[in-house]
C-alpha atoms as a PDB file:
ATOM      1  CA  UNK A   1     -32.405  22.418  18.545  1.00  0.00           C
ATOM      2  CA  UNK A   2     -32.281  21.358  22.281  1.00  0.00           C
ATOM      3  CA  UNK A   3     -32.732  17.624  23.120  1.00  0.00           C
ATOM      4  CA  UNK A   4     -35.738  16.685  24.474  1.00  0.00           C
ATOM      5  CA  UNK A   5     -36.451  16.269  28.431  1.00  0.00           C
ATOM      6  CA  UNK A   6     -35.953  12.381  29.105  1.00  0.00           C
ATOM      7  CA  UNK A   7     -38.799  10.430  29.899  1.00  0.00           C
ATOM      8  CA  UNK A   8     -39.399   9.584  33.739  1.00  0.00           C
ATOM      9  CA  UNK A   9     -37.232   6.312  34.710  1.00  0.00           C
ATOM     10  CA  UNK A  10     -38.594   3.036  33.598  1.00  0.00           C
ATOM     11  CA  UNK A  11     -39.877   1.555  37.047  1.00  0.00           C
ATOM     12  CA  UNK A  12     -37.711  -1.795  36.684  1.00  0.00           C
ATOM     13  CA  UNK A  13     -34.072  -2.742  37.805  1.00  0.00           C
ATOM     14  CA  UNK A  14     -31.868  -0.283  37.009  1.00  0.00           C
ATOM     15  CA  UNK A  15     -29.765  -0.381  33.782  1.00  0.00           C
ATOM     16  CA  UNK A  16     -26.679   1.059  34.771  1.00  0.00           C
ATOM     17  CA  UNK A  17     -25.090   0.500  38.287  1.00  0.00           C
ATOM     18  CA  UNK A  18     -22.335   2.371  37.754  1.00  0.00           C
ATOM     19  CA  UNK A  19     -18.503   1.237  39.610  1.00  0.00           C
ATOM     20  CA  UNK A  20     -17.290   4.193  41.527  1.00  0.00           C
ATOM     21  CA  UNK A  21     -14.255   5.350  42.120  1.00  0.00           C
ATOM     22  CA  UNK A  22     -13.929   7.544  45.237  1.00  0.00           C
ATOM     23  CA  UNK A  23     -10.091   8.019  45.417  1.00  0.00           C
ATOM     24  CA  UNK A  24      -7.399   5.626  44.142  1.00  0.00           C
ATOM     25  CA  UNK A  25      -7.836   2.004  45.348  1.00  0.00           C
ATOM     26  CA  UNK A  26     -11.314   3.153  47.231  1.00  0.00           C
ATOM     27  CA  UNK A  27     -14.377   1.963  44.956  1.00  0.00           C
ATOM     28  CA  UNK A  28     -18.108   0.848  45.519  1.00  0.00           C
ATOM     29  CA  UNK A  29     -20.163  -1.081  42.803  1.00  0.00           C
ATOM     30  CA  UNK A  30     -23.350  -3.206  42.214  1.00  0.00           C
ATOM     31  CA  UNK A  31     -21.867  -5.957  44.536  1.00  0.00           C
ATOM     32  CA  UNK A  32     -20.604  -4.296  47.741  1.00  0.00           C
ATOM     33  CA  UNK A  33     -23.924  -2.305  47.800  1.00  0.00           C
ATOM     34  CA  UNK A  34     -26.459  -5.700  46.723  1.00  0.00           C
ATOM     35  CA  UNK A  35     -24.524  -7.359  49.918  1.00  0.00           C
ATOM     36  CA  UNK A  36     -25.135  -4.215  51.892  1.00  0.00           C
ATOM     37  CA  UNK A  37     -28.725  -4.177  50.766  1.00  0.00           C
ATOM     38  CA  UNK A  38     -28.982  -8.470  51.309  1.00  0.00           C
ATOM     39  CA  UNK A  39     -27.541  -7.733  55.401  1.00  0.00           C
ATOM     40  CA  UNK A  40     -29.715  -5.119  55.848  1.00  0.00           C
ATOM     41  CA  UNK A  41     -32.947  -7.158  54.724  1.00  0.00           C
ATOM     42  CA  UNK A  42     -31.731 -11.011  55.886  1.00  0.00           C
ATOM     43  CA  UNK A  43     -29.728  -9.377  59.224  1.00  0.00           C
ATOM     44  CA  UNK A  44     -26.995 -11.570  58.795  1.00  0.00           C
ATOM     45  CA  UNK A  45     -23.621 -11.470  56.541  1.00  0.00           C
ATOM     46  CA  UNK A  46     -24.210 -15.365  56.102  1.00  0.00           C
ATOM     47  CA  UNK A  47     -27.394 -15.529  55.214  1.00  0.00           C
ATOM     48  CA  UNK A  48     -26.899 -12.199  52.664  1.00  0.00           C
ATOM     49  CA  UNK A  49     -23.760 -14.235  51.447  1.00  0.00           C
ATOM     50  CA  UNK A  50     -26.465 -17.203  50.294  1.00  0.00           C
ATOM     51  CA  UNK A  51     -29.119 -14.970  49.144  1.00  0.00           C
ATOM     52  CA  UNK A  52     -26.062 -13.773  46.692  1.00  0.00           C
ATOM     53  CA  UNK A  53     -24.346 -16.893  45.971  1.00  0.00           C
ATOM     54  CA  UNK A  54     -21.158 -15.929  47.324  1.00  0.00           C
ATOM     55  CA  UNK A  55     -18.753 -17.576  50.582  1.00  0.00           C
ATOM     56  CA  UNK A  56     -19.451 -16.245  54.107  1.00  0.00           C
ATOM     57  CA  UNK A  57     -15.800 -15.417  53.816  1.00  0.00           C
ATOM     58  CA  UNK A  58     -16.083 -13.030  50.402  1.00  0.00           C
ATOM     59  CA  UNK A  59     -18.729 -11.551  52.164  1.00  0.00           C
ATOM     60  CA  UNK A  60     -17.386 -10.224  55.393  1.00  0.00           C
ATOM     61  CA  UNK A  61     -13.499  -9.405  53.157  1.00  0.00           C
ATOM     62  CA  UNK A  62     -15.914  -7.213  51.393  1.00  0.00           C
ATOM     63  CA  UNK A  63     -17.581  -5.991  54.142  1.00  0.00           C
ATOM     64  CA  UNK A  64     -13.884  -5.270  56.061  1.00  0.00           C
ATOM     65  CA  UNK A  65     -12.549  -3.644  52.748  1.00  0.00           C
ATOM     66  CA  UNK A  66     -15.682  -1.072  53.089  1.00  0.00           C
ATOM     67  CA  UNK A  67     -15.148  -0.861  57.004  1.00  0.00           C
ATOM     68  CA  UNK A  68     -11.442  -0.081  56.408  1.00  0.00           C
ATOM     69  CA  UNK A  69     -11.797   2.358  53.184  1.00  0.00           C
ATOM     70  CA  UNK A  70     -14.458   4.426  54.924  1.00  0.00           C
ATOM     71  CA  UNK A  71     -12.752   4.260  58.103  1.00  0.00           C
ATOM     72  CA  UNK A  72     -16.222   3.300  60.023  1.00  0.00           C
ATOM     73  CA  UNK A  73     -17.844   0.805  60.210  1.00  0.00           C
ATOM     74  CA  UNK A  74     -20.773   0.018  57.780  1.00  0.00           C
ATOM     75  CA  UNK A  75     -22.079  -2.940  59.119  1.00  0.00           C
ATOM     76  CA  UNK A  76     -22.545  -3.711  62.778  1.00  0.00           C
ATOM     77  CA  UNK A  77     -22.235  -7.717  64.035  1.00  0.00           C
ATOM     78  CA  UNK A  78     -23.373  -9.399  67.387  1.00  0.00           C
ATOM     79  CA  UNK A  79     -22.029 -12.487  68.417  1.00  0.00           C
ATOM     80  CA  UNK A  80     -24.346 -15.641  68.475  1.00  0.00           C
ATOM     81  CA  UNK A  81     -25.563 -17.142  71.145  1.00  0.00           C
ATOM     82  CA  UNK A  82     -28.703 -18.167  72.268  1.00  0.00           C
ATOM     83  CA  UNK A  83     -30.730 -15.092  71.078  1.00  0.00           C
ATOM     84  CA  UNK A  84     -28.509 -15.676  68.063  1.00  0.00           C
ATOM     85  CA  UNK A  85     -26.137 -13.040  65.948  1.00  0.00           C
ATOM     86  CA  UNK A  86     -26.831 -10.863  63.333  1.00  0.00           C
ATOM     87  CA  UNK A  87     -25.396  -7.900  61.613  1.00  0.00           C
ATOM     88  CA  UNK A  88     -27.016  -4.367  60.545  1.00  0.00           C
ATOM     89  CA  UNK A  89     -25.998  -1.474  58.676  1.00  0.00           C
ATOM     90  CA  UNK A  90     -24.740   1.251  60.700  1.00  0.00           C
ATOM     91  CA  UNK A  91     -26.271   5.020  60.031  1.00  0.00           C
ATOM     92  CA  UNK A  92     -22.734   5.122  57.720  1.00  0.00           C
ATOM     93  CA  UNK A  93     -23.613   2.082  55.669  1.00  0.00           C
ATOM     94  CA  UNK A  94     -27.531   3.176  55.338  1.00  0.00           C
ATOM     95  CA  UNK A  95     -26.124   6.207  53.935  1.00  0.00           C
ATOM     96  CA  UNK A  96     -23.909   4.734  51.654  1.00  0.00           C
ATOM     97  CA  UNK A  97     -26.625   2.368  50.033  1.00  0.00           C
ATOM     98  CA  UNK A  98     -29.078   5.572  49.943  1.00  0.00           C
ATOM     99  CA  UNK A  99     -26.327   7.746  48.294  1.00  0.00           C
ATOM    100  CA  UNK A 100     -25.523   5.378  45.535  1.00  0.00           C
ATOM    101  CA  UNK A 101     -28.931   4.711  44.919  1.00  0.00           C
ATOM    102  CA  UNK A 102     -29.777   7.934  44.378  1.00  0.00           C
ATOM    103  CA  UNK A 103     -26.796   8.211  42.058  1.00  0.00           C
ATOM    104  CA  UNK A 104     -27.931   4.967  40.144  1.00  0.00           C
ATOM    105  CA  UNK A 105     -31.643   6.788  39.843  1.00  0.00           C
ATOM    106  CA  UNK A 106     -30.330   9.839  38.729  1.00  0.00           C
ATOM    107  CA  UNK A 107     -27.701   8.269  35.853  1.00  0.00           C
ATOM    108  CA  UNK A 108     -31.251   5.858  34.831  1.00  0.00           C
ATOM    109  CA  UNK A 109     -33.600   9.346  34.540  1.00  0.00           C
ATOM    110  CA  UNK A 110     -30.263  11.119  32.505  1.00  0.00           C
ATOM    111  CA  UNK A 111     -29.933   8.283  29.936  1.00  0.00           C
ATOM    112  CA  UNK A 112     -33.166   7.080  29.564  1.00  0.00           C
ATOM    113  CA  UNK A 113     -33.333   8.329  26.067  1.00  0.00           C
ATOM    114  CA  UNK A 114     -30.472   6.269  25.156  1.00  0.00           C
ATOM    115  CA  UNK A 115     -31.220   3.301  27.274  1.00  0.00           C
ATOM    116  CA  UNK A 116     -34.673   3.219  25.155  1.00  0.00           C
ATOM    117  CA  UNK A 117     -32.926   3.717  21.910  1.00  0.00           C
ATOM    118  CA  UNK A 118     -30.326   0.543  22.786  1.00  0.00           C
ATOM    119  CA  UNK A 119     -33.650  -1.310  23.820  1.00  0.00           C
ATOM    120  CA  UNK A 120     -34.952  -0.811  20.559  1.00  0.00           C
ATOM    121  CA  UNK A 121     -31.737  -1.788  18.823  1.00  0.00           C
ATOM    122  CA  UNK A 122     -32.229  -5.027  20.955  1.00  0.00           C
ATOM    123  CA  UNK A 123     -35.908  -5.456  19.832  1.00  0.00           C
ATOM    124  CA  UNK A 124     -34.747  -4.768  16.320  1.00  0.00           C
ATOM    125  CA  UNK A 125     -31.942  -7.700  16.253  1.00  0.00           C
ATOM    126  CA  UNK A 126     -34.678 -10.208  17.731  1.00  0.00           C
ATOM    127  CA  UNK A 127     -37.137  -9.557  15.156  1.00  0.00           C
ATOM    128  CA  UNK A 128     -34.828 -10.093  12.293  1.00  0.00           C
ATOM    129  CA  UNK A 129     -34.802 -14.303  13.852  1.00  0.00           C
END
């Protein structure tokens, strides 16, 4: 008997953000893309390292690791000044949060089914309190 077609994605976070692996010692997970996402909303690797909780300085090695694995640059900075600085992702790094979006919406809609049935596993073990 053929499984039934999944239900549409819940419309919440995402369960699984899945790690990557694009080729040995090249990966991109939850945090690289959430600090790609956080500079292209604040517009800044500093303030995207506080909206994170993480050092300016993690921030921009992780932003240098992607620059240097993809061989491009995925974020663009200006120097401050009295207009100020800033940073934005470049067409590369909007890709790169759109692609892996897209893959974390398409792993959500393929294991919905099971993500409801470990929800309900979940619910199950808090009602027995």
């Amino acid at each position: 008997m053929p499984r039934p077609a999944p239900p549409p994605a819940p419309a919440r976070s995402p369960a699984i953000r899945p790690r990557v692996y694009l080729s040995p010692g090249v990966a991109v997970g939850p945090g690289k893309i959430d600090l790609l996402r956080q500079v292209d909303a604040k517009r800044s690797i500093s303030a995207a390292a506080r909206a994170m909780g993480m050092s300016y300085k993690r921030a921009w090695q992780l932003v240098d690791v992607l620059n240097r694995d993809f061989g491009s640059p995925v974020v663009t900075t200006a120097t401050g000044g009295r207009g100020g600085g800033g940073a934005t992702l470049t067409p590369l790094g909007r890709a790169l949060v759109d692609r892996y979006g897209a893959l974390e919406d398409c792993l959500n809609v393929a294991a919905s089914v099971e993500l409801a049935a470990l929800r309900r596993l979940l619910a199950r073990r808090r009602a027995a309190r």
